[in-house]
Protein backbone atom coordinates (compact mmCIF):
# COMPACT_ATOMS: atom_id res chain seq x y z
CA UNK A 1 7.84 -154.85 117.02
CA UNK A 2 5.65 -157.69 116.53
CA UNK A 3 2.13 -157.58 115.00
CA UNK A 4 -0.52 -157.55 117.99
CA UNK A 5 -4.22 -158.43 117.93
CA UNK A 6 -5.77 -157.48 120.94
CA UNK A 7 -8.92 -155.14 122.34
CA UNK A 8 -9.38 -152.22 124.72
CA UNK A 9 -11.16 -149.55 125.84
CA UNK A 10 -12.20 -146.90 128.43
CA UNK A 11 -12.80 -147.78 131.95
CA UNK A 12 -16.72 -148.33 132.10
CA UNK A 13 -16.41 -149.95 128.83
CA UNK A 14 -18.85 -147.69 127.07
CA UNK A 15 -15.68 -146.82 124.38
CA UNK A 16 -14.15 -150.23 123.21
CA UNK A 17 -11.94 -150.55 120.10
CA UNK A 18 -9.69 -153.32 118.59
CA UNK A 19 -6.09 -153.25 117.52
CA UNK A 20 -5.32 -155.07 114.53
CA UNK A 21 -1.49 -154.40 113.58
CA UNK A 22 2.11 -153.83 113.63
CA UNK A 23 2.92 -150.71 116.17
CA UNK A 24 5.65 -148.65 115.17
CA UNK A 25 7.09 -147.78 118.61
CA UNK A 26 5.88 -148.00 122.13
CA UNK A 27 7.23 -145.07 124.58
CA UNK A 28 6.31 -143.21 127.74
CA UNK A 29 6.23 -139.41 127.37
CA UNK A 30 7.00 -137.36 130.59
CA UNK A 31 6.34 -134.15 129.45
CA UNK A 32 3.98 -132.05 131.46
CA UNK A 33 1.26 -131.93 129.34
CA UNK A 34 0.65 -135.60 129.78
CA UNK A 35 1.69 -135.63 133.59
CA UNK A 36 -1.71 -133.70 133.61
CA UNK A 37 -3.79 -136.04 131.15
CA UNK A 38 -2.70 -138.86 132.94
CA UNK A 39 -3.02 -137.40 136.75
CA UNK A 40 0.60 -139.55 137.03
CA UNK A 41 4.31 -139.15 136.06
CA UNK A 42 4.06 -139.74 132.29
CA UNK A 43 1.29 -141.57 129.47
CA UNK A 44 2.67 -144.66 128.27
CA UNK A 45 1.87 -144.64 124.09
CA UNK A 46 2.12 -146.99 120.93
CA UNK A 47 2.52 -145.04 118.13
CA UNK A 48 0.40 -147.32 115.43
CA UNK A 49 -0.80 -147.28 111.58
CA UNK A 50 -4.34 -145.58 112.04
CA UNK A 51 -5.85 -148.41 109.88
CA UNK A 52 -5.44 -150.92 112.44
CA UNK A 53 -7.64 -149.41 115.01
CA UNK A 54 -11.22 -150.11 114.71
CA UNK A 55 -13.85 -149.02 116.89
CA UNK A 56 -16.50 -151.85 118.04
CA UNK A 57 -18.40 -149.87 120.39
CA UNK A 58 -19.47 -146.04 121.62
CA UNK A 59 -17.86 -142.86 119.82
CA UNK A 60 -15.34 -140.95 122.02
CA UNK A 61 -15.34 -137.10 122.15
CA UNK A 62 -12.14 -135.40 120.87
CA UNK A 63 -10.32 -132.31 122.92
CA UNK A 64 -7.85 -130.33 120.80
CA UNK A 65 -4.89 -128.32 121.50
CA UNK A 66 -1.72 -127.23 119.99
CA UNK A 67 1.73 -128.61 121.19
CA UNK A 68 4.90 -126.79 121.30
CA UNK A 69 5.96 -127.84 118.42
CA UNK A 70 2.91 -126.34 116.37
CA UNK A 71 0.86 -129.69 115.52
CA UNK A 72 -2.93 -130.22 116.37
CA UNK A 73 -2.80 -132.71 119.01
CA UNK A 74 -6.66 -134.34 119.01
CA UNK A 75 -6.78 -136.39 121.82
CA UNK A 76 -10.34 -138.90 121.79
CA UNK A 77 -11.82 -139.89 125.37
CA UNK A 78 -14.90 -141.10 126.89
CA UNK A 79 -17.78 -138.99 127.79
CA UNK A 80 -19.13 -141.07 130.59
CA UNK A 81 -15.76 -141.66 132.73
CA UNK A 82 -13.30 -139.59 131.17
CA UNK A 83 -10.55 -141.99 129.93
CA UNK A 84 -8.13 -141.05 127.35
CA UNK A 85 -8.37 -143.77 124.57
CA UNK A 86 -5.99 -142.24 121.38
CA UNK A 87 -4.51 -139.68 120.13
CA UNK A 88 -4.16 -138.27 116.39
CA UNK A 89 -0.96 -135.66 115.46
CA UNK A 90 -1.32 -133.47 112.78
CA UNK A 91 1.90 -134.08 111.50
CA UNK A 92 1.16 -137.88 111.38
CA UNK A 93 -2.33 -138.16 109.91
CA UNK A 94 -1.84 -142.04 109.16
CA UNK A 95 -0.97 -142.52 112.43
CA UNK A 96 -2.99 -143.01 115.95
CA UNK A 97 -1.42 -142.90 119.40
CA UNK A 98 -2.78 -145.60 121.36
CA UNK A 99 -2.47 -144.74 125.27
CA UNK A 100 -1.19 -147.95 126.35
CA UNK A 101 -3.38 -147.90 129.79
CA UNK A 102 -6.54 -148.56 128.03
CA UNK A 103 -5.50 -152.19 126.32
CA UNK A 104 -6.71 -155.45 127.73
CA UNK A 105 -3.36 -156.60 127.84
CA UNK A 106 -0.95 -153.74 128.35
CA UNK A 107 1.47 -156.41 129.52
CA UNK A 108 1.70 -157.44 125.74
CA UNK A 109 4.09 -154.00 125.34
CA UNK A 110 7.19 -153.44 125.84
CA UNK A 111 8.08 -149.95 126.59
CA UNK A 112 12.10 -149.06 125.91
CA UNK A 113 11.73 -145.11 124.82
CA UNK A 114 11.15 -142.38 126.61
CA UNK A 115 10.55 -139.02 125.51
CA UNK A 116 10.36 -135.13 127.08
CA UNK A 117 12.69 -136.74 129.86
CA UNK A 118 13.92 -132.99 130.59
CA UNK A 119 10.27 -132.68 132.40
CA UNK A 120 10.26 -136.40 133.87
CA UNK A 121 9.87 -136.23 137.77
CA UNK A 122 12.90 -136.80 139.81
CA UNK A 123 11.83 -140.31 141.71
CA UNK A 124 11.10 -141.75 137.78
CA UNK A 125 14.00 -144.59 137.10
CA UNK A 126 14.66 -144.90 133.41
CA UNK A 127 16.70 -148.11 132.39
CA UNK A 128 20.31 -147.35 130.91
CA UNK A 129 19.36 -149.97 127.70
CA UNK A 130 16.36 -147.56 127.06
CA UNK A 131 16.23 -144.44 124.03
CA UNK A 132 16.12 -141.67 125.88
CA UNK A 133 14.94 -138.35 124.35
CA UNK A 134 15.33 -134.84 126.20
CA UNK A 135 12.32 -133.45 123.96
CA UNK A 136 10.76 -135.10 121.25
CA UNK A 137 12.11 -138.27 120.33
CA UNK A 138 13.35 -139.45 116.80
CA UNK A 139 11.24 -142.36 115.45
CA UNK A 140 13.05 -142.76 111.85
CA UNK A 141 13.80 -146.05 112.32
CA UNK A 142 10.86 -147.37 113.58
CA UNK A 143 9.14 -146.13 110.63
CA UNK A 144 11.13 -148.10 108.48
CA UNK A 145 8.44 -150.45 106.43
CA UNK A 146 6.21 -147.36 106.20
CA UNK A 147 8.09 -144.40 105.51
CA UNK A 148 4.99 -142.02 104.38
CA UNK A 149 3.41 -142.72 107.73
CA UNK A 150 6.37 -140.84 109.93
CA UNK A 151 5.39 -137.74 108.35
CA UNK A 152 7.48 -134.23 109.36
């Protein structure tokens, strides 16, 4: 993955951030949970280190709830129209999940995981050079400089 410098933010711009790093993995997650977040098939993420996302403007509300698997799953949106911005995982605190969407530039990722597939909808086409993960997917490897921040 290659270090990205870039900006975001919600849709009426009252929430804008920057993203100063080196992701760890970019992925689109089909389970059902995000169908509904996303009001679409799946939420296309970039799994980052948390120090590389800066806030430059507003200060997102947090909903939280607790996945399957146990973890607190804090997800940070805007007030005024609602987008989901990030996500934080209480089994990764040095990490943030960046909702792909909400960049400047999403066409500056490259998406070639997908996880919860066993919930993707039926029309979805996934590529046969992608990782493809039935539940949770295994992101070892792309953790690999910064072992500390996969967490488990």
């Amino acid at each position: 993955m290659i270090k990205l410098t870039t900006a975001g933010g919600c849709r009426c711009a009252e929430c804008r951030y920057i993203l100063d790093g080196v992701p760890f993995v970019a992925y689109a997650c089909h389970c059902k949970e995000c169908q509904k977040l996303t009001s679409s098939a799946f939420l296309t993420c970039l799994q980052i280190p948390a120090e590389s996302l800066k806030l430059t403007f507003g200060e997102p509300s947090m909903s939280r709830r607790t996945a399957d698997s146990g973890n607190i799953l804090q997800t940070y949106f805007c007030d005024r129209c609602s987008s989901t911005l990030f996500a934080k995982n209480s089994a990764r605190p040095r990490v943030r999940t960046l909702h792909v969407g909400t960049l400047d530039e999403p066409d500056r990722v490259e998406v070639k995981a997908h996880i919860w597939v066993k919930g993707k909808l039926p029309w979805v086409q996934l590529r046969s050079e992608d990782r493809v993960y039935q539940e949770a997917g295994d992101w070892r490897e792309d953790y690999v400089r910064d072992p500390d921040s996969y967490g488990e």
